[in-house]
Structures are given as structure tokens and as C-alpha cells.
N, C-alpha and C. Protein backbone atom coordinates (compact mmCIF):
# COMPACT_ATOMS: atom_id res chain seq x y z
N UNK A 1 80.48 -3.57 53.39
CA UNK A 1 81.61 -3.77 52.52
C UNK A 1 81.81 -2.47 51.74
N UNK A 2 83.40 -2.26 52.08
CA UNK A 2 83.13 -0.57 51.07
C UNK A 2 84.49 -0.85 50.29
N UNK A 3 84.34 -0.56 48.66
CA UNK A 3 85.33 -0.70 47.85
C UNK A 3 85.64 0.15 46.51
N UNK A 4 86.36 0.55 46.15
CA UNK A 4 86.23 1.07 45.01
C UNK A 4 86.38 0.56 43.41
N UNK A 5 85.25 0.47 43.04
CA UNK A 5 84.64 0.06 42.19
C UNK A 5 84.53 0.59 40.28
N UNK A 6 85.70 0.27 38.97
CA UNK A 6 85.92 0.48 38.29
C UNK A 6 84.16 0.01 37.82
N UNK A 7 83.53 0.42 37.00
CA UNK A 7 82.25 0.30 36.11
C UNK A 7 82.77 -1.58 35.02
N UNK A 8 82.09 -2.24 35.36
CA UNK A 8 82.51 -3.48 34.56
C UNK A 8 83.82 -4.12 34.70
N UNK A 9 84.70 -3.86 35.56
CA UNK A 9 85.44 -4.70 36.16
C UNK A 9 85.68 -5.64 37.31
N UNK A 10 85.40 -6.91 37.55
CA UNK A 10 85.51 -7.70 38.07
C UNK A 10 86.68 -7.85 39.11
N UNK A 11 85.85 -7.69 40.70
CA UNK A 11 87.51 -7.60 41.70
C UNK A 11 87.08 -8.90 42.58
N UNK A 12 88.50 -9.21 43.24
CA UNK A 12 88.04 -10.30 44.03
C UNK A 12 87.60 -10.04 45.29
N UNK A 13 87.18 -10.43 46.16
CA UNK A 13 87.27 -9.98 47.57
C UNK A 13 86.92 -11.42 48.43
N UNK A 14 87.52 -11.13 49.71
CA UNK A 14 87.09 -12.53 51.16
C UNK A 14 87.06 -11.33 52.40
N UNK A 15 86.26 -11.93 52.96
CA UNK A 15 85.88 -11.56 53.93
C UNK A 15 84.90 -11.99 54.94
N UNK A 16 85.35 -12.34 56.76
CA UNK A 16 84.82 -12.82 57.72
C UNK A 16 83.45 -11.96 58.43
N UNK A 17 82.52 -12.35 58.42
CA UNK A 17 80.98 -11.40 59.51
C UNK A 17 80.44 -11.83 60.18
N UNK A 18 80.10 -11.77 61.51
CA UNK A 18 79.33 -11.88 62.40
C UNK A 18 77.74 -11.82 62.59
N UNK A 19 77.05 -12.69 62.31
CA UNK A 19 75.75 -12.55 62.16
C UNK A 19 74.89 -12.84 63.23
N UNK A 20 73.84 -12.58 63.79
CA UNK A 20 73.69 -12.55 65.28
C UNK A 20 72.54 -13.87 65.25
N UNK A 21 72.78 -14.31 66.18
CA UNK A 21 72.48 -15.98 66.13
C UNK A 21 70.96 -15.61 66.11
N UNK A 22 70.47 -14.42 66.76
CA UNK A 22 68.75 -14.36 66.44
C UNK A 22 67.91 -15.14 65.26
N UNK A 23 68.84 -14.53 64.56
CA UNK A 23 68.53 -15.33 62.93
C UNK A 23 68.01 -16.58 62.83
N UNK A 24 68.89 -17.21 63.45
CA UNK A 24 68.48 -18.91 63.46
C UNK A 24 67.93 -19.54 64.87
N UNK A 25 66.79 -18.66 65.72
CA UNK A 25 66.29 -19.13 66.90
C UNK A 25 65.20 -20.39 66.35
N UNK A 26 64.61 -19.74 65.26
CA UNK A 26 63.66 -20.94 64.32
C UNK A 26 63.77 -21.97 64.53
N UNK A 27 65.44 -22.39 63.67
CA UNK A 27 65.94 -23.44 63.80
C UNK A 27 66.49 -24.61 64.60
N UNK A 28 67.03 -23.59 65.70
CA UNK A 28 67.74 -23.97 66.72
C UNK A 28 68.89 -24.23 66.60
N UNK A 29 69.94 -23.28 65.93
CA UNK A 29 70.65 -23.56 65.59
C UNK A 29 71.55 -22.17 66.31
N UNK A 30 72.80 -22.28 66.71
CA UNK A 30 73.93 -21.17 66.46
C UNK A 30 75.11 -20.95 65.79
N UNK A 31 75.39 -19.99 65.70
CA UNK A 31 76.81 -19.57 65.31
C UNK A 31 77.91 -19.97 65.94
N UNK A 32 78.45 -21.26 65.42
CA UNK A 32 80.17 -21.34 66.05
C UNK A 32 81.36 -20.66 65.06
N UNK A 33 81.09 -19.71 64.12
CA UNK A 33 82.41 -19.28 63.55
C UNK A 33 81.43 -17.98 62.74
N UNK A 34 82.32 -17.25 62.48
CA UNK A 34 81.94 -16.06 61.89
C UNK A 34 81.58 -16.90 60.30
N UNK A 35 80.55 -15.75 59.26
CA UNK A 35 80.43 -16.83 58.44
C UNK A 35 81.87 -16.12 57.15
N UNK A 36 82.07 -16.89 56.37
CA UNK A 36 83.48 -16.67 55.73
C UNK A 36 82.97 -16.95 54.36
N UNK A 37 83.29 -15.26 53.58
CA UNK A 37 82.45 -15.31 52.15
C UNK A 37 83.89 -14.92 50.91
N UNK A 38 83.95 -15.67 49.98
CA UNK A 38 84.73 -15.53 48.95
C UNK A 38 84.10 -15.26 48.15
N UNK A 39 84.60 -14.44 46.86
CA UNK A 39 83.58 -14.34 45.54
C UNK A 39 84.54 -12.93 44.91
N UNK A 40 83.49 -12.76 44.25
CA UNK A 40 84.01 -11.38 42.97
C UNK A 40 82.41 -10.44 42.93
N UNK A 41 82.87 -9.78 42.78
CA UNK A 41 81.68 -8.17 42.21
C UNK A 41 82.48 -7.73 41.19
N UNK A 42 81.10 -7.11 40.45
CA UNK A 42 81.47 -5.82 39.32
C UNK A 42 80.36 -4.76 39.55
N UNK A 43 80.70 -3.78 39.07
CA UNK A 43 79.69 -2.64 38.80
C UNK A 43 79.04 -2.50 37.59
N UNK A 44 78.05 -2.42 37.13
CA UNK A 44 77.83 -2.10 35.78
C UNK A 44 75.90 -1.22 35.69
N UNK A 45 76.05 -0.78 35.06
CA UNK A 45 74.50 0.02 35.05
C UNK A 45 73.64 0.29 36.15
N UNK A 46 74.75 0.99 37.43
CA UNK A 46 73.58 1.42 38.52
C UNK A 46 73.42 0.23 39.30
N UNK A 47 74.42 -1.01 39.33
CA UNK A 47 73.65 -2.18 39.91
C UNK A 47 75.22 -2.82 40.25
N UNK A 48 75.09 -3.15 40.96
CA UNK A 48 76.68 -4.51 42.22
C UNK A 48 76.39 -5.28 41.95
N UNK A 49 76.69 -6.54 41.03
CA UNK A 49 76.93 -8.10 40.76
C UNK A 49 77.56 -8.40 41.67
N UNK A 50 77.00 -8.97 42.24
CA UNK A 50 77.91 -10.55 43.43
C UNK A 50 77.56 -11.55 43.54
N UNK A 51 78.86 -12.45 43.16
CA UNK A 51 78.82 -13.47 43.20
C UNK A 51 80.03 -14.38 43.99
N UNK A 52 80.00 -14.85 44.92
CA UNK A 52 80.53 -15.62 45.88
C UNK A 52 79.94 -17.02 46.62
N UNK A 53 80.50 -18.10 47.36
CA UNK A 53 80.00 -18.56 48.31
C UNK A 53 80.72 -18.26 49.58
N UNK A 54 80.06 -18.80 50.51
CA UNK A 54 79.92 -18.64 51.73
C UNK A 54 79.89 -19.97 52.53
N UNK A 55 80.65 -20.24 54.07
CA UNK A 55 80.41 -20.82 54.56
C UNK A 55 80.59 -20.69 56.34
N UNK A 56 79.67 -21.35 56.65
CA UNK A 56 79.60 -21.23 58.78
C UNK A 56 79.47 -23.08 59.19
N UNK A 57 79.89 -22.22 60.31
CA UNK A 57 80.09 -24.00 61.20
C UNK A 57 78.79 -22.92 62.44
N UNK A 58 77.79 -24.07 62.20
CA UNK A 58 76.32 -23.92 62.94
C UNK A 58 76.51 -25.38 63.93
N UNK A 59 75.80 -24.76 65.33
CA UNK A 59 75.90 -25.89 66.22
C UNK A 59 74.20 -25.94 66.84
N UNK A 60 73.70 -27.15 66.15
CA UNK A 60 71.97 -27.46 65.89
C UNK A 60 71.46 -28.15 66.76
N UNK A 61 70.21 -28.66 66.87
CA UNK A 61 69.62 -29.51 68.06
C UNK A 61 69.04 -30.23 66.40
N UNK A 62 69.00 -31.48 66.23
CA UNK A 62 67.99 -32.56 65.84
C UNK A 62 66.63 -32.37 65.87
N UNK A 63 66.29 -32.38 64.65
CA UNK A 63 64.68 -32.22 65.14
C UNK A 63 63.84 -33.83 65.28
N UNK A 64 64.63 -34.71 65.24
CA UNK A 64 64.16 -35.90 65.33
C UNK A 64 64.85 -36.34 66.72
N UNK A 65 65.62 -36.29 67.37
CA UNK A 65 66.53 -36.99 68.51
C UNK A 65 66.66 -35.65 69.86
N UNK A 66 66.75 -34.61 69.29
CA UNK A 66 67.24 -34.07 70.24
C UNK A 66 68.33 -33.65 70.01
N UNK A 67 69.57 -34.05 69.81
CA UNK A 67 70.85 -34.01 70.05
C UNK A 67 71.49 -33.22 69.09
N UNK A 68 72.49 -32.51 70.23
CA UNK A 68 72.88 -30.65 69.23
C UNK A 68 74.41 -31.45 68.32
N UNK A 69 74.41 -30.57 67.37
CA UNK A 69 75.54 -31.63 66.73
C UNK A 69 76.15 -30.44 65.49
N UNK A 70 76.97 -30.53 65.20
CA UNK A 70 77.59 -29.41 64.45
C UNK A 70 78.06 -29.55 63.17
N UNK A 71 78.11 -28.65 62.42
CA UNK A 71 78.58 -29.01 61.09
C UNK A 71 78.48 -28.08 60.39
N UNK A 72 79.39 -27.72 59.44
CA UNK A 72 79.89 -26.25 58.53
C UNK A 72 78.68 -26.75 56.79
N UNK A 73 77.82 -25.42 57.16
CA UNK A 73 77.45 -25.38 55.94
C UNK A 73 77.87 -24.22 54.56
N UNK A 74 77.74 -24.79 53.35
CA UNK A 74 78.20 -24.07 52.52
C UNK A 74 77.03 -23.75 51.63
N UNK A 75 77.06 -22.04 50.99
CA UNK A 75 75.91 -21.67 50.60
C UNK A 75 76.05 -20.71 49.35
N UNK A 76 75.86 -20.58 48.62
CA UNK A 76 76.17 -19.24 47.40
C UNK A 76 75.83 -17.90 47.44
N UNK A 77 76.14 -17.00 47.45
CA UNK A 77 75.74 -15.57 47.61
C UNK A 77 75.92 -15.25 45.93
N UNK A 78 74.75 -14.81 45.48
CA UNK A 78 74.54 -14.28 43.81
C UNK A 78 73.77 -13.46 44.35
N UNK A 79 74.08 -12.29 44.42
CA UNK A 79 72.96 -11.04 44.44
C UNK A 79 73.37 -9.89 43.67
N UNK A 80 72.07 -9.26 43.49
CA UNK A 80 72.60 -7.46 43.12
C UNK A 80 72.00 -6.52 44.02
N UNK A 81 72.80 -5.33 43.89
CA UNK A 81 72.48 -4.21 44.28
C UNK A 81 72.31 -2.78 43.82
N UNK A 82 71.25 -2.35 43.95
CA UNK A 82 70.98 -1.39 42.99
C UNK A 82 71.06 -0.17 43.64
N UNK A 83 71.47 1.03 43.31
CA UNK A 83 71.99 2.18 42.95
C UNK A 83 70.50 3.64 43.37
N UNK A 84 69.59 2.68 41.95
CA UNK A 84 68.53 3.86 41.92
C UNK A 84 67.21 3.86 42.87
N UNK A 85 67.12 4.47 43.94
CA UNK A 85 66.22 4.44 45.02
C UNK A 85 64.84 4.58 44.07
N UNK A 86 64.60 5.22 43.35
CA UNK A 86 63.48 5.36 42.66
C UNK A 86 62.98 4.38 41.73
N UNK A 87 63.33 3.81 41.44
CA UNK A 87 62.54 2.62 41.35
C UNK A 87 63.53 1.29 41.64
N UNK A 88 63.19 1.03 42.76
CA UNK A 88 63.60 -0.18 43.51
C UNK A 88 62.19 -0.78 43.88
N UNK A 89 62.11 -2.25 44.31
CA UNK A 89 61.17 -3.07 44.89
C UNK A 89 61.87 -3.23 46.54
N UNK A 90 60.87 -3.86 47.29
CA UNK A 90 61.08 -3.52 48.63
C UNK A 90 61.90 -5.18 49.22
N UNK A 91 62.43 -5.59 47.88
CA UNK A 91 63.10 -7.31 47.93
C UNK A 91 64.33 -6.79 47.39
N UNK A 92 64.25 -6.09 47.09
CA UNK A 92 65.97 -5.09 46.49
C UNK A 92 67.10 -4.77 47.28
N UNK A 93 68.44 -5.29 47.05
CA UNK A 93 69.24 -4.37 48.57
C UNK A 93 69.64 -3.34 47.40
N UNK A 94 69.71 -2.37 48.92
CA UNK A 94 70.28 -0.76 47.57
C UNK A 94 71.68 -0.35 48.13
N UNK A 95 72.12 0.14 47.32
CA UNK A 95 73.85 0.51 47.32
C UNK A 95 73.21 2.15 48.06
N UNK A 96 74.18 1.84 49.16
CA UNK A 96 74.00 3.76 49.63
C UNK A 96 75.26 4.61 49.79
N UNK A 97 75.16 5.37 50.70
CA UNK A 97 76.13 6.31 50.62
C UNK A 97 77.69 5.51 51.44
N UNK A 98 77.34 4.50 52.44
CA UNK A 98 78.36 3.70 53.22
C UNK A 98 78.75 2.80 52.05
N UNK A 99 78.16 2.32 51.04
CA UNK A 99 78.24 1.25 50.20
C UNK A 99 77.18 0.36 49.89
N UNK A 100 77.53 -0.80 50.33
CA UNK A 100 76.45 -2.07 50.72
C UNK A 100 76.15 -2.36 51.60
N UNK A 101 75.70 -3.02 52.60
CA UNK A 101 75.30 -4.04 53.91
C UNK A 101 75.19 -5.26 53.57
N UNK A 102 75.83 -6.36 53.78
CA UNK A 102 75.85 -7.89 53.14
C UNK A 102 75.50 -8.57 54.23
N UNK A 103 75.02 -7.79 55.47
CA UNK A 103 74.28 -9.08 56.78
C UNK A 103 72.89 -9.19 55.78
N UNK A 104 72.07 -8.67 55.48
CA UNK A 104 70.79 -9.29 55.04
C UNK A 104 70.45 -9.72 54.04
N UNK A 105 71.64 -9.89 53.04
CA UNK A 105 71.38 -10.81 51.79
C UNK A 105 72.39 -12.15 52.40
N UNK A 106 73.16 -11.85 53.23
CA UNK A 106 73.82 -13.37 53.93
C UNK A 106 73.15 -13.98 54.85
N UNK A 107 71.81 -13.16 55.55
CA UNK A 107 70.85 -13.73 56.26
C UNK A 107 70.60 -14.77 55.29
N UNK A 108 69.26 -13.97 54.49
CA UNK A 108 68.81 -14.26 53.93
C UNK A 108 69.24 -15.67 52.80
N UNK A 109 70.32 -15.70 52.37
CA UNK A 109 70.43 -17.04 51.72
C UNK A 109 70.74 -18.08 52.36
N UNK A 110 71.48 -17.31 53.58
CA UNK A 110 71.99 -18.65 54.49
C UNK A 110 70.65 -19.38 54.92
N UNK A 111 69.40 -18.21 55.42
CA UNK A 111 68.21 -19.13 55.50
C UNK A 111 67.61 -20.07 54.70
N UNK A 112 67.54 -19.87 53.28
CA UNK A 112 67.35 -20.58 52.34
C UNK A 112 67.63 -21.83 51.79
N UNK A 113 69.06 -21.39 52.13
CA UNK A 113 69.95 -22.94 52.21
C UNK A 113 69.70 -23.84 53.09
N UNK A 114 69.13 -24.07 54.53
CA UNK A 114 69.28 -24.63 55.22
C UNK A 114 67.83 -25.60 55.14
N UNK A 115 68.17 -26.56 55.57
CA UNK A 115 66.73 -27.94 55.86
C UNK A 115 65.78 -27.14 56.28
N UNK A 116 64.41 -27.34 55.98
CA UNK A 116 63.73 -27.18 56.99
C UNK A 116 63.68 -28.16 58.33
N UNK A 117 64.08 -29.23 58.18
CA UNK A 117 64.16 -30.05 59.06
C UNK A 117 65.77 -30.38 59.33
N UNK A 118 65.54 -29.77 60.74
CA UNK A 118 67.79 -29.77 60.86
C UNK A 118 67.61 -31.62 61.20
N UNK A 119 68.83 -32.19 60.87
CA UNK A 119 68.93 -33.49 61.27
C UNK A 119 70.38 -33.73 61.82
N UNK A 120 70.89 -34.72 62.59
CA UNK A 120 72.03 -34.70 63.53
C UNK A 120 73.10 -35.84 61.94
N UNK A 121 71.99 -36.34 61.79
CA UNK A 121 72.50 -37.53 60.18
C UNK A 121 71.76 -37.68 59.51
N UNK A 122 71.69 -37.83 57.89
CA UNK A 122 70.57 -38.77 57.37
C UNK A 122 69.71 -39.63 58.09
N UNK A 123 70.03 -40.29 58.69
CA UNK A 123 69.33 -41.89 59.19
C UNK A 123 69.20 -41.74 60.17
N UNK A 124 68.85 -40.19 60.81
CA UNK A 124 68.53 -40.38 62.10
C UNK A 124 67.63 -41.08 62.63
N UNK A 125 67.27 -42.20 63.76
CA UNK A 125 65.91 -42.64 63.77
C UNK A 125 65.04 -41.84 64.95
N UNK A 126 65.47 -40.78 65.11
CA UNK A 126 64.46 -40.40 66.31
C UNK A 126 64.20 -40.71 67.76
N UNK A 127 63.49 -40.18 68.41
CA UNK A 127 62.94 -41.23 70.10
C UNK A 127 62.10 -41.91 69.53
N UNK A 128 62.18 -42.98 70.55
CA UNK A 128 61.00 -43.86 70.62
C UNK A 128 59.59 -43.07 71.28
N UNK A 129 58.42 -43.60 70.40
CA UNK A 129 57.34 -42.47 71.14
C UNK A 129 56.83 -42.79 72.17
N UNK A 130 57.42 -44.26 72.71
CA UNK A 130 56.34 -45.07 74.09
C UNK A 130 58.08 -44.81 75.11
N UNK A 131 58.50 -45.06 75.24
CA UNK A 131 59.99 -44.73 76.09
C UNK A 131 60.64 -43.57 76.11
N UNK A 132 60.83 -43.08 74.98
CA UNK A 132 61.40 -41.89 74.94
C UNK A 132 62.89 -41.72 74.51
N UNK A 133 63.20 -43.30 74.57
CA UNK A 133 64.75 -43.04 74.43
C UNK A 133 65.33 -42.87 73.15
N UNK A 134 66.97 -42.30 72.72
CA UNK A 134 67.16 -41.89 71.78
C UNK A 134 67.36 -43.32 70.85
N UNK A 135 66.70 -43.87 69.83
CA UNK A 135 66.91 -44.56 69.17
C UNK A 135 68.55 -45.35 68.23
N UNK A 136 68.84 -43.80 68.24
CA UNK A 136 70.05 -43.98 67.28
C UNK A 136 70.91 -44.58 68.61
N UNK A 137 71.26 -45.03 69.91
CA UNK A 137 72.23 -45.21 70.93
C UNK A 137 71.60 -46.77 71.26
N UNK A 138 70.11 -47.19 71.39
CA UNK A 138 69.65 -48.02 72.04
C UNK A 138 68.80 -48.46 71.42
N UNK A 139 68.65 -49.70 71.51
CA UNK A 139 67.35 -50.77 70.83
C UNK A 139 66.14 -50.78 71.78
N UNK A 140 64.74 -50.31 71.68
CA UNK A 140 64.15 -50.82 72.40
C UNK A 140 62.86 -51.04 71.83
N UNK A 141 61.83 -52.19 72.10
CA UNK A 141 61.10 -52.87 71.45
C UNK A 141 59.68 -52.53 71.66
N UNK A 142 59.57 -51.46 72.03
CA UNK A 142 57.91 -50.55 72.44
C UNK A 142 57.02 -50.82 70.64
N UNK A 143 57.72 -50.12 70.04
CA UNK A 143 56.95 -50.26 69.20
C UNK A 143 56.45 -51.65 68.36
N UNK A 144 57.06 -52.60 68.45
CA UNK A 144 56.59 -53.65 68.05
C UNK A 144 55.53 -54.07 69.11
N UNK A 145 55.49 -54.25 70.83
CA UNK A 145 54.79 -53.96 71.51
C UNK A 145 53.18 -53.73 70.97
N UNK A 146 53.50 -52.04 70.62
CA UNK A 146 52.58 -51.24 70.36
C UNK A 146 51.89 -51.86 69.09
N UNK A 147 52.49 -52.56 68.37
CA UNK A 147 52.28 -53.03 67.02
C UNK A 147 51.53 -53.88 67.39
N UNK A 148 51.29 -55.16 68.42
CA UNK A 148 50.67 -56.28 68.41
C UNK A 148 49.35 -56.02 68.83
N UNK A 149 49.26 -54.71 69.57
CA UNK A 149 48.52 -54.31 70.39
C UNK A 149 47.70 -53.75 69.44
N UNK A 150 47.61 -52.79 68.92
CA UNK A 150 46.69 -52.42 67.57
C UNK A 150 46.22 -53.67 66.70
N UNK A 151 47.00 -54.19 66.54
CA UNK A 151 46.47 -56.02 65.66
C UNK A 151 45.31 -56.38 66.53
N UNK A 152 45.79 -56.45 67.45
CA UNK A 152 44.38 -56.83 68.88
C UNK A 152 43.02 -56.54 68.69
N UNK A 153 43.63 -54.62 68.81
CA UNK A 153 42.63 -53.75 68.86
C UNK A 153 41.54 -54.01 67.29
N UNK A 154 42.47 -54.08 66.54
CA UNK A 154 41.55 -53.55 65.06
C UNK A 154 41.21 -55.05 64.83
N UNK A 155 41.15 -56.08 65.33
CA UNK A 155 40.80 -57.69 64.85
C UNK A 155 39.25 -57.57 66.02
N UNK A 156 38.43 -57.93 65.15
CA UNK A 156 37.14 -57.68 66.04
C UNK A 156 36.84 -59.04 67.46
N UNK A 157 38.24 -60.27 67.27
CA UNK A 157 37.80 -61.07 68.08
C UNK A 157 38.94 -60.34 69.13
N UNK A 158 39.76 -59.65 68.94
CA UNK A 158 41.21 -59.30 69.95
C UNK A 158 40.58 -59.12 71.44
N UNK A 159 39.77 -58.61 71.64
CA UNK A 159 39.31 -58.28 73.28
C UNK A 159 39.12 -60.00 73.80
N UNK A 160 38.55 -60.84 72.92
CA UNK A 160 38.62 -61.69 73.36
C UNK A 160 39.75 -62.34 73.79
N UNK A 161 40.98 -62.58 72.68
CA UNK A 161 42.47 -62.79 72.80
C UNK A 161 43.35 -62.47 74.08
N UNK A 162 42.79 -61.07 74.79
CA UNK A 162 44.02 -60.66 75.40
C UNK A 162 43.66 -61.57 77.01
């Protein structure tokens, strides 16, 4: 992002970026839209105030079901950027001679923001662990099954029972 920048004045800016789906192999997740950031900066003492949000439409796999399913998340970008190479920390983005770079503080929060556990819904219920099938589509009765069967097991007369 390159702009010219009055010392303590507040400008608006929007703008669309491409972030390379590597980012989110973790997750299992990709990029269906560039991500799309609104907000304002100022300059003031050697340092870029920004403050904006941000939002992408990510297309995920379930970590309970399986099933890839899509949906636009929204995220805040508040960062600064500092000016003086000499004393910076190595968690710092620094303003250089191009300007800024806003892929790795938009990595970076977009990672933050997100579940650790992606889900397709709240209430997802998962596979079944004796069938396999997707729960949330089909009823199937393994685990109660499985349920009587442990009663069996852990009742010291059950071997006799079955």
C-alpha cells in the first residue's frame, strides 16, 4: 500500500489482495475471493496507525463431517508500523522505502481470527465412529449398539448375558 501521508491526519482507504491459499493449508481451507479491507491510517511519531476490518469468503472442509462448505469471514486489522529500523522487535512490521506490505499483518490476523476447529455449523454432529456415515444427513444406531455392548462388557455377569 503506498500513500501519501500528512503527520496526524486520518485518510480513508479500501482496498482488494490476494493472499496465497498456502496460508491456510493447516486449516483446510481456501481462498474464494480476494480478501477486501476498509479502514483509515494516520501517521504520527515514526509509526502507521491502522485501523480497518477485513473480510474473505473461505471454502473449508469440516473438521467433524468432512464436508467443504463456505462462508465469508470478517476480521479487524489494528496494527502499526514503524519507521525506525533501529530499534524495532522482530513482531514489528516496518514502513520501508516501497511503504508498507499488508499481506503479513492480513495473514496474520486473518489466522487469529479463525476456529481452531473449522466447523460446516454449530451442531455439527460428525461421522459415526462404527459406520462412518455423515451424521448430520442420516440416522444410524451403531452407537447405541456400541452402548449396550460396553454395559455387557463392564457388568461382571455380561459374558454370561450375551
Amino acid at each position: 500500500m503506498r500513500a501519501k501521508v500528512e503527520p496526524g491526519k486520518k485518510q480513508s482507504f479500501e482496498l482488494d489482495t490476494k493472499l496465497d491459499d498456502s496460508i491456510l493449508e493447516d486449516r483446510n481451507c481456501k481462498f474464494l475471493s480476494p480478501v477486501h479491507i476498509e479502514g483509515e491510517f494516520y501517521y504520527q511519531n515514526e509509526k502507521l496507525y491502522l485501523n480497518a476490518k477485513a473480510h474473505v469468503k473461505l471454502l473449508c472442509m469440516c473438521d467433524n463431517c468432512g464436508e467443504e462448505f463456505e462462508r465469508v469471514f470478517e476480521f479487524p486489522l489494528e496494527e502499526e508500523f514503524i519507521e525506525n529500523y533501529n530499534s524495532h522487535n522482530e513482531e514489528d512490521y516496518l514502513i520501508n522505502q516501497a511503504g508498507i506490505s499488508i499481506d503479513e499483518p492480513l495473514s496474520d490476523n486473518l489466522l487469529l481470527s479463525l476456529s481452531t476447529r473449522m466447523l460446516c455449523r454449530e451442531d455439527c454432529k460428525g461421522l459415526c465412529q462404527v459406520c462412518g456415515k455423515n451424521k448430520n444427513f442420516t440416522e444410524c444406531h451403531c452407537e447405541e449398539h456400541l452402548k449396550e455392548i460396553e454395559r455387557q462388557e463392564e457388568n461382571p455377569f455380561g459374558k454370561i448375558m450375551k
